[in-house]
C-alpha atoms as a PDB file:
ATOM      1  CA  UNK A   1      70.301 -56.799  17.341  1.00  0.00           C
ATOM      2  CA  UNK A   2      73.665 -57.209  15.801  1.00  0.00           C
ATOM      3  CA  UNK A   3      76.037 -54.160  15.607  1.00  0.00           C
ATOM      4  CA  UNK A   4      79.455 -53.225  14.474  1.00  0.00           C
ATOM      5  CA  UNK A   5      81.532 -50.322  13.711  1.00  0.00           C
ATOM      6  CA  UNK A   6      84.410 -49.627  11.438  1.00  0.00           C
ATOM      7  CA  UNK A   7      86.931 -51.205  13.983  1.00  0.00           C
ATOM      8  CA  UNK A   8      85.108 -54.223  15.337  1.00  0.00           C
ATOM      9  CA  UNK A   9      84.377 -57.353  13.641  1.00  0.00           C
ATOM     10  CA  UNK A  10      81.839 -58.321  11.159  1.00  0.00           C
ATOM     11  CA  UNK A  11      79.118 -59.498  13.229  1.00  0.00           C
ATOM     12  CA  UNK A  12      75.754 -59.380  10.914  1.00  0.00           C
ATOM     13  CA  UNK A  13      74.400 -62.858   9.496  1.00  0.00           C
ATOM     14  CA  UNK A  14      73.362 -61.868   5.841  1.00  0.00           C
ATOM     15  CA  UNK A  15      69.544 -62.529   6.492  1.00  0.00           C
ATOM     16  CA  UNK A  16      70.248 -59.297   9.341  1.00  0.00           C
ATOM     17  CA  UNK A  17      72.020 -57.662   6.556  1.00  0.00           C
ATOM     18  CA  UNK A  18      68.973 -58.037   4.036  1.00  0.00           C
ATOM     19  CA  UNK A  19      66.700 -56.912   7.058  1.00  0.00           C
ATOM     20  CA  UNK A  20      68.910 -53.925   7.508  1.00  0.00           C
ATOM     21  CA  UNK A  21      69.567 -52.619   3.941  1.00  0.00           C
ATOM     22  CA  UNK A  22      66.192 -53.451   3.149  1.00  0.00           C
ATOM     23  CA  UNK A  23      66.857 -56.008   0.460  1.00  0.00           C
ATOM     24  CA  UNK A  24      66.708 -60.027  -0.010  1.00  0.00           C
ATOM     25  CA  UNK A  25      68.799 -62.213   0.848  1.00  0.00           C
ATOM     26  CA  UNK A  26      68.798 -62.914  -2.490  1.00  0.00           C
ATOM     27  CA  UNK A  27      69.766 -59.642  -4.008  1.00  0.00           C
ATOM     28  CA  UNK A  28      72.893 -59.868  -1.961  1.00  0.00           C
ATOM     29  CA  UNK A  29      73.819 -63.541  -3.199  1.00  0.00           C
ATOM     30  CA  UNK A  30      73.180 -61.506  -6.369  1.00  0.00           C
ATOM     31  CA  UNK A  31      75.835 -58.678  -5.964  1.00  0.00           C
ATOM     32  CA  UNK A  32      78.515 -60.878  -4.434  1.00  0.00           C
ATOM     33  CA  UNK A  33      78.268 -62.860  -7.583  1.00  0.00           C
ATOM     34  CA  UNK A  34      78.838 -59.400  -9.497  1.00  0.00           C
ATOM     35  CA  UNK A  35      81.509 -58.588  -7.044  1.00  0.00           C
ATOM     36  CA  UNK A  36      79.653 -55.236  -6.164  1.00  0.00           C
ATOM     37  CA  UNK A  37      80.302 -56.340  -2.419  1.00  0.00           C
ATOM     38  CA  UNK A  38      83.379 -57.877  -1.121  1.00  0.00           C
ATOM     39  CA  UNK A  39      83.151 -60.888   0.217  1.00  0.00           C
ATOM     40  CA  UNK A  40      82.351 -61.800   4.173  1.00  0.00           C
ATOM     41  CA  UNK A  41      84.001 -63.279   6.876  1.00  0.00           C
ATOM     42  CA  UNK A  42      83.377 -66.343   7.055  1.00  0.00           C
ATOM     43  CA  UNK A  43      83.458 -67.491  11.004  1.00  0.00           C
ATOM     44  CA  UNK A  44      82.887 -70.238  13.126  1.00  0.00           C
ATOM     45  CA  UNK A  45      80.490 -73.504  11.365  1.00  0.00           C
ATOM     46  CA  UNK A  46      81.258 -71.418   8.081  1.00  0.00           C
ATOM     47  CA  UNK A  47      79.162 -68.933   8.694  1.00  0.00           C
ATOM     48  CA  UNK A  48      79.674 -65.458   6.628  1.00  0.00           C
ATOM     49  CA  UNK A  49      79.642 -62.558   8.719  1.00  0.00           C
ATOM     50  CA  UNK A  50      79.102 -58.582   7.003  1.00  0.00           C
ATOM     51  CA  UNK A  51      79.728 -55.337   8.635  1.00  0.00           C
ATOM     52  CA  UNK A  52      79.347 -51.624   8.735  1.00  0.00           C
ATOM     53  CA  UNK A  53      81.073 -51.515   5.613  1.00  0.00           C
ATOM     54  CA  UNK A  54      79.186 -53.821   3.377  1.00  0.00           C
ATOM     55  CA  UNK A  55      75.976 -52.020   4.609  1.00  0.00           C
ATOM     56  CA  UNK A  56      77.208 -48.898   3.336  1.00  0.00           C
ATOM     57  CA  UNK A  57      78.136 -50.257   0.469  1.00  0.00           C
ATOM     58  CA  UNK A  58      74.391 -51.711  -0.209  1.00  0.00           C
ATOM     59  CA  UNK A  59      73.536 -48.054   0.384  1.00  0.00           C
ATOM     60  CA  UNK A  60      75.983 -46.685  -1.960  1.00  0.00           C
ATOM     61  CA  UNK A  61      74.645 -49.083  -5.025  1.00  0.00           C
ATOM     62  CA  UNK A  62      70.564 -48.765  -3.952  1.00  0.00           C
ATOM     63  CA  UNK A  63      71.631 -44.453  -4.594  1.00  0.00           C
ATOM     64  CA  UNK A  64      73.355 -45.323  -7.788  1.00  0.00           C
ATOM     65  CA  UNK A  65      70.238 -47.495  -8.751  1.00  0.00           C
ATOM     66  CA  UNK A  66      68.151 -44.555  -7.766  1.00  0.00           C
ATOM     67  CA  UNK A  67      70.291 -42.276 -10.634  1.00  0.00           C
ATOM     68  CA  UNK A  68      69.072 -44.889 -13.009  1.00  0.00           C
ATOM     69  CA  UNK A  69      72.480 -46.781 -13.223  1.00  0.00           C
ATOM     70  CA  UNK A  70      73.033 -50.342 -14.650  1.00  0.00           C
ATOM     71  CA  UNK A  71      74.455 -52.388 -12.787  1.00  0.00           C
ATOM     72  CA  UNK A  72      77.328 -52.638 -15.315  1.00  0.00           C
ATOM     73  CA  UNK A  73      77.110 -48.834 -14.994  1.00  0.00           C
ATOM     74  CA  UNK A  74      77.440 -49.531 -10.876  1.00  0.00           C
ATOM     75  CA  UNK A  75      80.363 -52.334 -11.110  1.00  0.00           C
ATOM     76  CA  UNK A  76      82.354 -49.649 -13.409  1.00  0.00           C
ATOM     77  CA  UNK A  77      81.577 -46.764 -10.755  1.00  0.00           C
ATOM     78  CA  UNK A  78      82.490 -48.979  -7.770  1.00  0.00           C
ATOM     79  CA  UNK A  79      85.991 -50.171  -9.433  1.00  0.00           C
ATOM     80  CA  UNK A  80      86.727 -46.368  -9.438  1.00  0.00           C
ATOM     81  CA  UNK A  81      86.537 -46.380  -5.549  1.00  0.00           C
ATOM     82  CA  UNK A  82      89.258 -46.396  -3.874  1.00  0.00           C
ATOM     83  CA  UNK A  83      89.723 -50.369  -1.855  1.00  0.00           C
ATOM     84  CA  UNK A  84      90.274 -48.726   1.442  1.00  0.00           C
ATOM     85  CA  UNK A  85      87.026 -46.807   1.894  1.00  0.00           C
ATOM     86  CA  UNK A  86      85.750 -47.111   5.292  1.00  0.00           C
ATOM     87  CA  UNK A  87      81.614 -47.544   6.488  1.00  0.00           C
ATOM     88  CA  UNK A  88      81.836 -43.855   7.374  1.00  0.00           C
ATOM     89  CA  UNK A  89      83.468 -42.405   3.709  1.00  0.00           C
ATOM     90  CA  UNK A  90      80.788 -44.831   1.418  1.00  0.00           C
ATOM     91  CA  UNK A  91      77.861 -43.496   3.754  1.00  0.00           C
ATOM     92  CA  UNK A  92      79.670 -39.816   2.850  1.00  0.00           C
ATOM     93  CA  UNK A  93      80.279 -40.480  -0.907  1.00  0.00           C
ATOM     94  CA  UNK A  94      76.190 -41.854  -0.875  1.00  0.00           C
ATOM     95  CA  UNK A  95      74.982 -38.648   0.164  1.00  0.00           C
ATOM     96  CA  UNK A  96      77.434 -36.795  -2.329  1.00  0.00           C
ATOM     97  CA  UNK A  97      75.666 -38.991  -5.292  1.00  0.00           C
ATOM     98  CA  UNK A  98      72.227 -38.404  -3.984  1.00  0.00           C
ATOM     99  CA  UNK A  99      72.475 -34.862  -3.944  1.00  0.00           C
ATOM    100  CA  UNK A 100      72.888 -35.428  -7.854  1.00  0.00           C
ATOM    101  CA  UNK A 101      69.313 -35.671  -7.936  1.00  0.00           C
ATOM    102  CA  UNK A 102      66.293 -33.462  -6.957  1.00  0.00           C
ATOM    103  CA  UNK A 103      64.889 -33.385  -3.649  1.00  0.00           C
ATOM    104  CA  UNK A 104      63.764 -36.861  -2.691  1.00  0.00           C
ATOM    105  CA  UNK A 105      62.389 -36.505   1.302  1.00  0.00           C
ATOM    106  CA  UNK A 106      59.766 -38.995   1.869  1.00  0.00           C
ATOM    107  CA  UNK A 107      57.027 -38.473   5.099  1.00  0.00           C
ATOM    108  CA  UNK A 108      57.550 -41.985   6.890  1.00  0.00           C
ATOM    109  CA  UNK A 109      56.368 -43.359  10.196  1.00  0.00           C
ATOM    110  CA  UNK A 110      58.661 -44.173  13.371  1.00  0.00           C
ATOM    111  CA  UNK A 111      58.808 -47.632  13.144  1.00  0.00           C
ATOM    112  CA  UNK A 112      59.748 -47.649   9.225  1.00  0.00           C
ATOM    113  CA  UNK A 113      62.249 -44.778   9.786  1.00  0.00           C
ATOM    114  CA  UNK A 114      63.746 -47.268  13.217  1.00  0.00           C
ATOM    115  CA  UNK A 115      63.764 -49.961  10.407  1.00  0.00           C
ATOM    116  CA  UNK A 116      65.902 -47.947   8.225  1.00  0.00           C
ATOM    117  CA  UNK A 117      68.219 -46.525  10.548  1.00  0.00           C
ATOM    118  CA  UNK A 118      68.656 -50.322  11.965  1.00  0.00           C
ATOM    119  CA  UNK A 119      68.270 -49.388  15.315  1.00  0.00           C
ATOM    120  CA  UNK A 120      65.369 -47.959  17.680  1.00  0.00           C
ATOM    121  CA  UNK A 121      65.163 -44.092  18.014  1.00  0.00           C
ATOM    122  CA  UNK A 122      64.832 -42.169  21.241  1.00  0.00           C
ATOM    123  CA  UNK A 123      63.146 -38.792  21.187  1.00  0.00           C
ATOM    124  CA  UNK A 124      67.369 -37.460  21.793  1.00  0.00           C
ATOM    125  CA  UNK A 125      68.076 -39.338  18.472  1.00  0.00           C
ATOM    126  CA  UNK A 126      65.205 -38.186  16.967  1.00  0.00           C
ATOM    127  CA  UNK A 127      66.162 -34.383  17.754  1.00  0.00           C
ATOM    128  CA  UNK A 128      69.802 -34.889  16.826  1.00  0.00           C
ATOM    129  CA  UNK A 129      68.551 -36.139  13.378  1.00  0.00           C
ATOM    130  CA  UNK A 130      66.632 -33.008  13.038  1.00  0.00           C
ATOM    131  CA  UNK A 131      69.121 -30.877  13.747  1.00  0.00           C
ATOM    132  CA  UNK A 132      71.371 -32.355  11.228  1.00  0.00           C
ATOM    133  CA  UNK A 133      68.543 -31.708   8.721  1.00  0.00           C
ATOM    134  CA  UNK A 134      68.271 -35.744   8.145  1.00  0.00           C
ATOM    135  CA  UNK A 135      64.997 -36.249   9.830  1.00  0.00           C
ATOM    136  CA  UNK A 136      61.570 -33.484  10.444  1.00  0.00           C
ATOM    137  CA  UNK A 137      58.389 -33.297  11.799  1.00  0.00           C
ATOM    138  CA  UNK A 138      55.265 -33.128   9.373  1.00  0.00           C
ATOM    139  CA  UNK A 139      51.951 -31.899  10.670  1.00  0.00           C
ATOM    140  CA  UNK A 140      50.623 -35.608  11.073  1.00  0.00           C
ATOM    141  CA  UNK A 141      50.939 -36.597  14.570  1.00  0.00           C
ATOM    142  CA  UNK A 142      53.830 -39.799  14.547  1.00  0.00           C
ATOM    143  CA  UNK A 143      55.057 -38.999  11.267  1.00  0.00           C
ATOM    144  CA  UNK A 144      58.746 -37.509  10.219  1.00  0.00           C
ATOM    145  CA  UNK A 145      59.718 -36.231   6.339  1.00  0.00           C
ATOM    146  CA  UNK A 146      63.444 -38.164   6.078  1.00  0.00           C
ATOM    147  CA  UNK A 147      66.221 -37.281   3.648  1.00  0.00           C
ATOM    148  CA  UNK A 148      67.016 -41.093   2.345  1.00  0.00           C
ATOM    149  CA  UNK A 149      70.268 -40.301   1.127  1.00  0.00           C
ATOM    150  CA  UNK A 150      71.340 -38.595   4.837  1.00  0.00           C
ATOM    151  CA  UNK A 151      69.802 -41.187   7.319  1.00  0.00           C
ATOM    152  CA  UNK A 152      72.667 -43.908   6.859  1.00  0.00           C
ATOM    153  CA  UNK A 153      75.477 -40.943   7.515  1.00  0.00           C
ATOM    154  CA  UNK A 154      73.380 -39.336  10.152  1.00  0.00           C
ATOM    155  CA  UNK A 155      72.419 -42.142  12.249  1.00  0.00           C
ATOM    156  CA  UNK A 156      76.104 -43.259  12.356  1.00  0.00           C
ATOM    157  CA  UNK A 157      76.666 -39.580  13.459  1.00  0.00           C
ATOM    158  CA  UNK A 158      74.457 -40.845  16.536  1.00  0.00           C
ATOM    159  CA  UNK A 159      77.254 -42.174  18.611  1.00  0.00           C
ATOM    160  CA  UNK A 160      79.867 -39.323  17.939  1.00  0.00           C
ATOM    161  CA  UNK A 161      80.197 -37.904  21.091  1.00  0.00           C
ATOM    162  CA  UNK A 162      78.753 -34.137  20.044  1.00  0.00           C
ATOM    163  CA  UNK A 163      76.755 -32.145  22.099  1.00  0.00           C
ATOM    164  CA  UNK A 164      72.983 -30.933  20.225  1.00  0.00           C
ATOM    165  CA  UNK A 165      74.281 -27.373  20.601  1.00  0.00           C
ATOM    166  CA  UNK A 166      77.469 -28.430  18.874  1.00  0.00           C
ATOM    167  CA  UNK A 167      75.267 -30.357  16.087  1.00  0.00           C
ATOM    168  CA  UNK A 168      73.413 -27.075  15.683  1.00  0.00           C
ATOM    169  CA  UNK A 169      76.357 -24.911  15.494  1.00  0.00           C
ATOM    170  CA  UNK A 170      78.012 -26.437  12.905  1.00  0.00           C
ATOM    171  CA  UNK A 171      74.576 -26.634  10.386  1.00  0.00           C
ATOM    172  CA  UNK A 172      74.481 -23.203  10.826  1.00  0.00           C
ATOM    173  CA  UNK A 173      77.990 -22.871   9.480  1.00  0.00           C
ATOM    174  CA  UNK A 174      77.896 -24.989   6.793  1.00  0.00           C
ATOM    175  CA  UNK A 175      74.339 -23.972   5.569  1.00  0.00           C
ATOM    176  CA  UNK A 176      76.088 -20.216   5.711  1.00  0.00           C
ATOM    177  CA  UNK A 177      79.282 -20.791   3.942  1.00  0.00           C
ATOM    178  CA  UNK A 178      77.564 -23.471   1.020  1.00  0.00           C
ATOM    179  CA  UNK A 179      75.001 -21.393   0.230  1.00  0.00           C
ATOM    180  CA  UNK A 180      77.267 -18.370  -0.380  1.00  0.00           C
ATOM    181  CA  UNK A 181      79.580 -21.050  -2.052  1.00  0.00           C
ATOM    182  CA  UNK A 182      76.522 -21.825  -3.782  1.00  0.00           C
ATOM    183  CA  UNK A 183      75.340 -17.995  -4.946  1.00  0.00           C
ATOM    184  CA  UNK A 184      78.985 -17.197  -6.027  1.00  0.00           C
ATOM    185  CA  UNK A 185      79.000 -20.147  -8.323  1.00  0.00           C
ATOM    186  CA  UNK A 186      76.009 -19.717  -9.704  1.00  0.00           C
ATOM    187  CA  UNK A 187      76.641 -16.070 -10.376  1.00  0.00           C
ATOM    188  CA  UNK A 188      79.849 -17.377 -11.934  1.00  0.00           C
ATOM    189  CA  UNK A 189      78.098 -19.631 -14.382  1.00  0.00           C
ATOM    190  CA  UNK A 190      75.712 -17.145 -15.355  1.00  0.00           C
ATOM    191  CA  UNK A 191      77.965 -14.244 -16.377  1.00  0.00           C
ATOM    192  CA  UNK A 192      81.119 -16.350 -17.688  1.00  0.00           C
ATOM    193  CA  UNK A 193      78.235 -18.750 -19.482  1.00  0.00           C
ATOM    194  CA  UNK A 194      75.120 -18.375 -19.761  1.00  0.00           C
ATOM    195  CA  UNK A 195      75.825 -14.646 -20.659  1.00  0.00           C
ATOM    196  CA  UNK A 196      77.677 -16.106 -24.009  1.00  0.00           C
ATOM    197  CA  UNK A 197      75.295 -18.550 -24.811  1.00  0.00           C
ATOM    198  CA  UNK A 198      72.063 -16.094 -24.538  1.00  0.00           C
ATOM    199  CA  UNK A 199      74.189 -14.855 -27.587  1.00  0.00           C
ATOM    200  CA  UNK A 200      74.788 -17.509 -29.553  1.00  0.00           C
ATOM    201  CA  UNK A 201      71.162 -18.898 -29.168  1.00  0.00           C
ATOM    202  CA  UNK A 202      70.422 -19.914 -32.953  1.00  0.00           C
ATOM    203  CA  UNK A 203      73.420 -22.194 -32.730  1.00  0.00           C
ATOM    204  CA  UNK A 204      72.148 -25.667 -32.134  1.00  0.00           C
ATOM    205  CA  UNK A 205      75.494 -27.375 -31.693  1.00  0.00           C
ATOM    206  CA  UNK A 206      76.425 -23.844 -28.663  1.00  0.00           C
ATOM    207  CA  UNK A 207      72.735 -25.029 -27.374  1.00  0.00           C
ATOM    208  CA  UNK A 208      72.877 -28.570 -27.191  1.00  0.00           C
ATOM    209  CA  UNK A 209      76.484 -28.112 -25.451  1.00  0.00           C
ATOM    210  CA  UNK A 210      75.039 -25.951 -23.138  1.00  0.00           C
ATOM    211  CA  UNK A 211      71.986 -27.938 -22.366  1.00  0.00           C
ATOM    212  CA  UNK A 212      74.596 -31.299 -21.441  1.00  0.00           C
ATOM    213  CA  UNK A 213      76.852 -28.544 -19.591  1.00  0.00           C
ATOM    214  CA  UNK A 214      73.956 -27.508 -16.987  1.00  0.00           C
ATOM    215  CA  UNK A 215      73.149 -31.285 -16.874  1.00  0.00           C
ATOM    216  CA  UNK A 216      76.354 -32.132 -15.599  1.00  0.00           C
ATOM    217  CA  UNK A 217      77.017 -28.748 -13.638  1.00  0.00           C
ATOM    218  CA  UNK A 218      75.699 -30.129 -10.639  1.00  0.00           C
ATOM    219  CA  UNK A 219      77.264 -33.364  -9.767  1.00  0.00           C
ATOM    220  CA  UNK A 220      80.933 -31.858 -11.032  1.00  0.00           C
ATOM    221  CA  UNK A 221      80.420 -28.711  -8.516  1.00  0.00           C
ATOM    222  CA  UNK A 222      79.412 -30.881  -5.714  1.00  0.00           C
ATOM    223  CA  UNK A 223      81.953 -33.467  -6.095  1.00  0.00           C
ATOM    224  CA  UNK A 224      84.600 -30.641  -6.118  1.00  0.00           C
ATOM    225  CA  UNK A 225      83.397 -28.627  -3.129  1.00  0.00           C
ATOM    226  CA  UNK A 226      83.334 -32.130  -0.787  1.00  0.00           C
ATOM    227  CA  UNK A 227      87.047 -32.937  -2.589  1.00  0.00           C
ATOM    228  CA  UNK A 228      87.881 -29.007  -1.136  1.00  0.00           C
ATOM    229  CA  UNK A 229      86.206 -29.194   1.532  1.00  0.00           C
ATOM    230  CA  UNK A 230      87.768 -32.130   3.027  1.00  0.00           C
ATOM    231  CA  UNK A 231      91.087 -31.744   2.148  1.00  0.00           C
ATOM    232  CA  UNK A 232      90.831 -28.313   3.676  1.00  0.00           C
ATOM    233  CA  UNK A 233      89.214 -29.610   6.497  1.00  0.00           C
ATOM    234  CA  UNK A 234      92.250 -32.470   7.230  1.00  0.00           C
ATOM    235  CA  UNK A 235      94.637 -29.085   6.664  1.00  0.00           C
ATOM    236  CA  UNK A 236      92.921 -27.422   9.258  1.00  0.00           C
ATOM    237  CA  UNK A 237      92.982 -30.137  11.453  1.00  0.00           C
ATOM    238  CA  UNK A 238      96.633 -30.914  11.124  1.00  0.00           C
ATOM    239  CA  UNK A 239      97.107 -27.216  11.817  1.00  0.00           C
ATOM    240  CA  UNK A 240      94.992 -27.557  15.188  1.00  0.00           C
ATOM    241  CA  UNK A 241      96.887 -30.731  16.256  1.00  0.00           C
ATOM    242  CA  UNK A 242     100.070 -29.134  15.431  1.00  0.00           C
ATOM    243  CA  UNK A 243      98.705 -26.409  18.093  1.00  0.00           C
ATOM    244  CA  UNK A 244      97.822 -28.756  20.652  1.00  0.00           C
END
């Protein structure tokens, strides 16, 4: 099987791309046209070779597809991005857009869950998944509930160097600190606005607003607590590198 990371070259044919991001060859002819995906390297006998990058990328725009974006909708989204992205921030950015929308674990088999991570799963992979809340056992014997929009970023997290403890330690952290994040915001928008608008019911234009603000509340508070989050994160690191 062909691989490649963010630093080596291009190495996947585009009928191994189709077979990895589950699509036709087709559909990516398609999207190259629309310039949703840059173009590949074209090697030896002309051949175009795709990476880690465009295969995040065909993740990014199946989870925008998913939110019930056109593909206008998608080309205007993507321009947004900044050129530079690597594999690693589109797989990030696709699991920021699919927690836009409501829980969407699906119970899958091992070899369809192998053909979506693009790569065969040993029972250590399969418990590093779970402890990064990606992958979980169901009570049918050979058969795992997966998180679509986390498989791509966790089974690149496979081959960071991280001990299972480590993996553990850090859910625990963030599960702690979001979900107080979480409580304090949603305290927040119920006393400094919900509180008002319980008041001001029998206005229609106050109740329509409100009913497009709580539509939107989510995406907007997630997208600014990974914004804070990582640039607290590279602060912190600078700090500890500074120490070292």
């Amino acid at each position: 099987m062909s691989t490649t990371s963010d630093t080596e070259e291009p190495t996947l044919t585009v009928d191994e791309l189709a077979a990895r991001a589950g699509v036709t060859v087709r559909t990516i002819r398609f999207y190259s046209t629309k310039g949703l995906l840059p173009p590949p390297v074209i090697g030896p006998r002309r051949v175009g070779h795709y990476g880690q990058e465009h295969l995040s990328r065909l993740g990014l725009i199946e989870e925008l597809q998913h939110q019930g974006m056109t593909l206008a909708a998608i080309e205007r989204y993507l321009e947004q991005l900044p050129p530079d992205l690597s594999a690693h921030d589109l797989a990030i950015h696709r699991a920021v857009v699919a927690s836009w929308a409501p829980d969407s674990a699906e119970d899958t088999d091992l070899p369809e869950l192998e053909r979506r991570a693009g790569r065969s799963l040993t029972d250590g992979d399969l418990d590093r998944l779970a402890a990064m809340g990606v992958v979980a056992t169901t009570e049918t014997l050979g058969a795992y509930r997966v998180d679509p929009g986390l498989l791509r970023l966790g089974v690149e997290l496979l081959d960071v160097p991280i001990a299972h403890e480590t993996i553990l330690a850090a859910r625990t952290v963030l599960m702690e600190h979001t979900r107080a994040a979480a409580h304090e915001m949603s305290r927040l928008f119920r006393d400094e606005v919900w509180g008002p608008y319980r008041e001001r019911e029998s206005d229609p234009e106050h109740v329509a607003a409100m009913r497009s603000l709580s539509a939107h509340m989510q995406p907007m508070v997630v997208q600014a607590l990974v914004t804070a989050f990582q640039r607290s994160l590279k602060e912190e690191l600078r700090e500890w590198l500074k120490e070292s």
